[in-house]
Protein backbone atom coordinates (compact mmCIF):
# COMPACT_ATOMS: atom_id res chain seq x y z
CA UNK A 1 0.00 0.00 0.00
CA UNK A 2 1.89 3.30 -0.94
CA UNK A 3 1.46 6.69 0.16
CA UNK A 4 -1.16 8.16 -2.03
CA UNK A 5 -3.58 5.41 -0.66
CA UNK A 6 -2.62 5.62 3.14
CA UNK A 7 -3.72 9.18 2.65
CA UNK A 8 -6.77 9.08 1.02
CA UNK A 9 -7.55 6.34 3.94
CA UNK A 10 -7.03 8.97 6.74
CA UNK A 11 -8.12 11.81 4.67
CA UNK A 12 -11.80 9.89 4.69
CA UNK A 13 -11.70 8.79 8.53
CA UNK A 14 -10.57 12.31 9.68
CA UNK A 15 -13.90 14.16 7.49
CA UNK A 16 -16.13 11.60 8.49
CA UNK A 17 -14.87 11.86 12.41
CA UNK A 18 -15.11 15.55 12.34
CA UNK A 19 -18.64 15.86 10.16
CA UNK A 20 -19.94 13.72 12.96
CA UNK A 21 -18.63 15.76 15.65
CA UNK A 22 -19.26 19.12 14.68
CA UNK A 23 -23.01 17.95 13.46
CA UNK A 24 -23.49 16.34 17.33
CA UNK A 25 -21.71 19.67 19.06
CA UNK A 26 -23.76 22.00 16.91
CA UNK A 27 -27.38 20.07 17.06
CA UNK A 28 -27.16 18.21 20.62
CA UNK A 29 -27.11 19.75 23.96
CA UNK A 30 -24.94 18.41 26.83
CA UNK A 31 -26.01 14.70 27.59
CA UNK A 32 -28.81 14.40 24.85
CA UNK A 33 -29.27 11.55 23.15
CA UNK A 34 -31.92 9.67 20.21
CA UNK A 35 -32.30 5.86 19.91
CA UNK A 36 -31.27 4.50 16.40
CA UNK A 37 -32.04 1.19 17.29
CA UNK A 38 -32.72 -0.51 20.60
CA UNK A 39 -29.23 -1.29 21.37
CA UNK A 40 -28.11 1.79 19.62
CA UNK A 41 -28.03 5.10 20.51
CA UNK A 42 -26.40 8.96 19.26
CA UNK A 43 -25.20 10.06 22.73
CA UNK A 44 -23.96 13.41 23.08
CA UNK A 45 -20.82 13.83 25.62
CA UNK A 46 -17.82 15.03 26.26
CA UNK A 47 -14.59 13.36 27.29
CA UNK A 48 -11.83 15.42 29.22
CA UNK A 49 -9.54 12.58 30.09
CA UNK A 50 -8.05 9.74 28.09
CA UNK A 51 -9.71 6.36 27.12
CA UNK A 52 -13.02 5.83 29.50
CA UNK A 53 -13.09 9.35 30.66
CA UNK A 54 -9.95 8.64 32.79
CA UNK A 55 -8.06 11.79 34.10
CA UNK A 56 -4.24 12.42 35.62
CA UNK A 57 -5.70 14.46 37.83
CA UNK A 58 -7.23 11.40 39.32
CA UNK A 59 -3.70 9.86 39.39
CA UNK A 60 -1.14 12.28 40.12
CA UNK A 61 -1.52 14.87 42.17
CA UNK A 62 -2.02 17.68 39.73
CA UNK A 63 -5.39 19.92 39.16
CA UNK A 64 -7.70 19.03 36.15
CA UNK A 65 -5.88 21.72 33.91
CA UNK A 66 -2.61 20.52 34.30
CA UNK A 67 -3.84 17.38 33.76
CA UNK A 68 -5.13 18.28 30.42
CA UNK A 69 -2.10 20.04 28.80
CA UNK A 70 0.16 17.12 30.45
CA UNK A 71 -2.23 14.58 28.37
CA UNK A 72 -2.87 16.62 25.33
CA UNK A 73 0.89 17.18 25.15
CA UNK A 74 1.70 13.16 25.27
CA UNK A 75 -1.16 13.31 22.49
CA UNK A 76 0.98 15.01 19.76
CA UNK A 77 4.20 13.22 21.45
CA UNK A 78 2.21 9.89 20.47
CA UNK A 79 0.54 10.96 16.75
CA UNK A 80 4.34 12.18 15.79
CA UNK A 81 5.44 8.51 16.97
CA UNK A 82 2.86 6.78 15.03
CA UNK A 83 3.00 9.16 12.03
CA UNK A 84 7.05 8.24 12.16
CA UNK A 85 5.80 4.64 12.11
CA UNK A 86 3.33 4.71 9.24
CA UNK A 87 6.09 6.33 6.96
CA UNK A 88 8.95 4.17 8.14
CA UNK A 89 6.44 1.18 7.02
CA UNK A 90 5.32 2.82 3.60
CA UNK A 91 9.40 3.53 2.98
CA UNK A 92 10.00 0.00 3.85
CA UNK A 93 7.32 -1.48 1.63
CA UNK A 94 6.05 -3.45 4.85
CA UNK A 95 2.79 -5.28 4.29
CA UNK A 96 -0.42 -3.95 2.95
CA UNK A 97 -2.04 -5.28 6.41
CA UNK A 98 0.24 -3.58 8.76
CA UNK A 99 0.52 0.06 6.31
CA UNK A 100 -4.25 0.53 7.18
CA UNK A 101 -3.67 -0.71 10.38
CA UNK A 102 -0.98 1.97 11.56
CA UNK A 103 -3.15 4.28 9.11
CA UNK A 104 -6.34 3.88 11.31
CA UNK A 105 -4.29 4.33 14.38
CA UNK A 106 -2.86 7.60 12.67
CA UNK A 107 -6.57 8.93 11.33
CA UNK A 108 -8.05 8.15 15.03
CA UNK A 109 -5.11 9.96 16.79
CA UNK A 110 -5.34 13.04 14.38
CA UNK A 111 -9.28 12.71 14.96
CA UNK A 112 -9.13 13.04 18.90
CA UNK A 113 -6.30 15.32 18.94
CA UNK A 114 -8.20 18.18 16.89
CA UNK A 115 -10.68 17.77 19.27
CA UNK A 116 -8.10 18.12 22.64
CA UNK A 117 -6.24 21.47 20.90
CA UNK A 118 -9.03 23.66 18.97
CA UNK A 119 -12.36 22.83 20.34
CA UNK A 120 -11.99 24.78 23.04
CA UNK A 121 -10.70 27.87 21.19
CA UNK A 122 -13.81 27.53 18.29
CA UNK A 123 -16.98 26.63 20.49
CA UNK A 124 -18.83 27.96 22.96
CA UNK A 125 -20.66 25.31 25.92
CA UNK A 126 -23.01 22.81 25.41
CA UNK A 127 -24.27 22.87 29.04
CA UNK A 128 -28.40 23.34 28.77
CA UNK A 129 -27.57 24.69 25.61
CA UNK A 130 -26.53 23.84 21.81
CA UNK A 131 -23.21 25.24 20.83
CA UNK A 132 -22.11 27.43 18.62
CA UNK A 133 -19.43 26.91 16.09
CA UNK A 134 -16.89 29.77 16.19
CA UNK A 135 -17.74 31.52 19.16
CA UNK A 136 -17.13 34.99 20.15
CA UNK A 137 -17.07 33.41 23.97
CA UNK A 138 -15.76 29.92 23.53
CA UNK A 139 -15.48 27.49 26.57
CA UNK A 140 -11.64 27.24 26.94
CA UNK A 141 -8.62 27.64 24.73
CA UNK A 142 -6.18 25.83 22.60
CA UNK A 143 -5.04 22.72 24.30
CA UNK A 144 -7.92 22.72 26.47
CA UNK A 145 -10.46 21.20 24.27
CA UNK A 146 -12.48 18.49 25.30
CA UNK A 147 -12.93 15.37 23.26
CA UNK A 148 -16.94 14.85 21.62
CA UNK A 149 -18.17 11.50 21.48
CA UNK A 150 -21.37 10.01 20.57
CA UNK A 151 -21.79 6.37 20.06
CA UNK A 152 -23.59 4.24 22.37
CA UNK A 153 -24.32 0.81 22.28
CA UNK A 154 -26.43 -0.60 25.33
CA UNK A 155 -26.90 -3.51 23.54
CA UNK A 156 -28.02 -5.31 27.47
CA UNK A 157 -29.56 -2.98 29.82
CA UNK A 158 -30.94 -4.79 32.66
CA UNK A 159 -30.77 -5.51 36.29
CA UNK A 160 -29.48 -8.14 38.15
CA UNK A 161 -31.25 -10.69 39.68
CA UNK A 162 -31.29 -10.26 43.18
CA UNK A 163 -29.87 -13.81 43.99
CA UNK A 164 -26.89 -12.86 41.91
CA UNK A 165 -24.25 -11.67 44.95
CA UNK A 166 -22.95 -8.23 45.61
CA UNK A 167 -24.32 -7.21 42.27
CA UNK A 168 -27.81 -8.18 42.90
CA UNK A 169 -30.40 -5.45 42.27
CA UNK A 170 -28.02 -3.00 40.89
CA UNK A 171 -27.95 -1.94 36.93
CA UNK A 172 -26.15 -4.24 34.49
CA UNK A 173 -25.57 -2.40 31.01
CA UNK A 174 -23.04 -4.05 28.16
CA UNK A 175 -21.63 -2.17 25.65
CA UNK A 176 -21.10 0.95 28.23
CA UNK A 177 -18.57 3.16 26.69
CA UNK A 178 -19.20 6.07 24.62
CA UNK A 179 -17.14 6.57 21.59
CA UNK A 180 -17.11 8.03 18.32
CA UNK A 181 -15.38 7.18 14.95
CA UNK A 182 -11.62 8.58 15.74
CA UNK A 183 -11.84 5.53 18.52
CA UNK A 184 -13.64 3.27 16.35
CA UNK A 185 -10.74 3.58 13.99
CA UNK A 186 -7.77 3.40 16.34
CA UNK A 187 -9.73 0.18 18.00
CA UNK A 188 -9.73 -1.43 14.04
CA UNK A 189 -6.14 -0.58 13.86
CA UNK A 190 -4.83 -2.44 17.05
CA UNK A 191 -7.63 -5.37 16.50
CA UNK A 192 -6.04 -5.79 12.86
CA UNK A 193 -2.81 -5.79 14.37
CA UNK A 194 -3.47 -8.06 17.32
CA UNK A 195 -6.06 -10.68 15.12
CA UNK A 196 -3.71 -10.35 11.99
CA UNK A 197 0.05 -9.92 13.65
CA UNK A 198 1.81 -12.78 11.26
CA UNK A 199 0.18 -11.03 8.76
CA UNK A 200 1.49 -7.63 9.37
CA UNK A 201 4.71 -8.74 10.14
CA UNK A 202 5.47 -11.43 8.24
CA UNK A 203 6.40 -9.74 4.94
CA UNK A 204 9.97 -10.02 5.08
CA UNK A 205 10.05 -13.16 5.99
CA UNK A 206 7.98 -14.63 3.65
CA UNK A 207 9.90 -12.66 0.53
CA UNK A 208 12.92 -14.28 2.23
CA UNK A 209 11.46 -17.76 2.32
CA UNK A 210 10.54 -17.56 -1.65
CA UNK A 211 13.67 -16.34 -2.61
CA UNK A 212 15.40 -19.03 -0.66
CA UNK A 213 13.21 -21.77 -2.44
CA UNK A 214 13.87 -20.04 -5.79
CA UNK A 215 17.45 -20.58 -5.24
């Protein structure tokens, strides 16, 4: 897979990531949400932290802001890493499999990252309120945007029995996280990776196996 291709394959993920997120930030208020399907639903929220809302600031002992320029910094640390990665592999004619993996991981990085370093400087809140794109009184300031997300999949949402210990009576809900498609990419990327590692890999040493038996 050369270069041209990898791009068009991010260039795709990133429109469709930010269409979707700029459509949900501009038409949803804070914690809205429609049901697509029974077990699927467009859930507006926002994500401060890293993966499953998680913050530093609920590690280290450092206040919420700090925690957010320490994590959006890592952020580009991490998409220059991977970007290093996807070219290395593209210069190195590595396999097809392993050149959309990395490129998902890539598109998803970029995707969330836009979020963490201009939202904050282009809308306004969405508390009680819809947003407004380009706001004269946005709700923070570059680095200091907050990640949108919007998928939800309750595909159970139930209770358990009461026999059941320590858990009995309390809410049971599976799929629980909400996402959007920057994560939904990234998540394809490592799955390929983990499900298809020989695969991805392998390249090299199959060439080196063929040329040995054409020998």
């Amino acid at each position: 897979m050369n270069l041209k291709k990898s791009l068009i394959l991010i260039f795709i993920i990133l429109l469709v990531d930010q269409i979707s997120k700029i459509y949900i930030k501009t038409h949803f208020i804070l914690g809205e949400s429609i049901d697509v399907l029974s077990w699927f639903k467009i859930l507006f929220i926002e994500n401060e932290g890293a993966a499953w809302g998680t913050k530093l600031s609920d590690i280290l002992p450092i206040s919420d802001s700090s925690g957010k320029l320490v994590l959006t910094i890592f952020r580009l640390f991490a998409i220059s890493g991977i970007g290093y990665w996807l070219w290395d592999s593209i210069k190195k004619e590595a396999s097809k499999t392993l050149v959309i993996a990395v490129s998902l991981i890539f598109a998803g990085a970029v995707g969330n990252i836009i979020d963490s370093l201009f939202y904050g400087m282009i809308f306004d809140d969405s508390y009680n309120t819809v947003a407004t794109l380009f706001s004269d009184e946005p709700y923070g300031r570059l680095f200091y945007g907050k990640v949108v997300d919007m998928l939800y999949f309750p595909m159970i949402d139930t209770i358990w029995p009461d026999w059941v210990p320590l858990v009995g009576g309390n809410d049971f809900r599976f799929f629980e996280p909400v996402f959007n498609i920057a994560d939904t990419a990234i998540s394809t990327g490592v799955g390929i990776l983990i499900v298809f590692n020989k695969k991805a890999f392998g390249k090299k040493e199959d060439s080196t196996v063929e040329t040995d038996q054409n020998e």
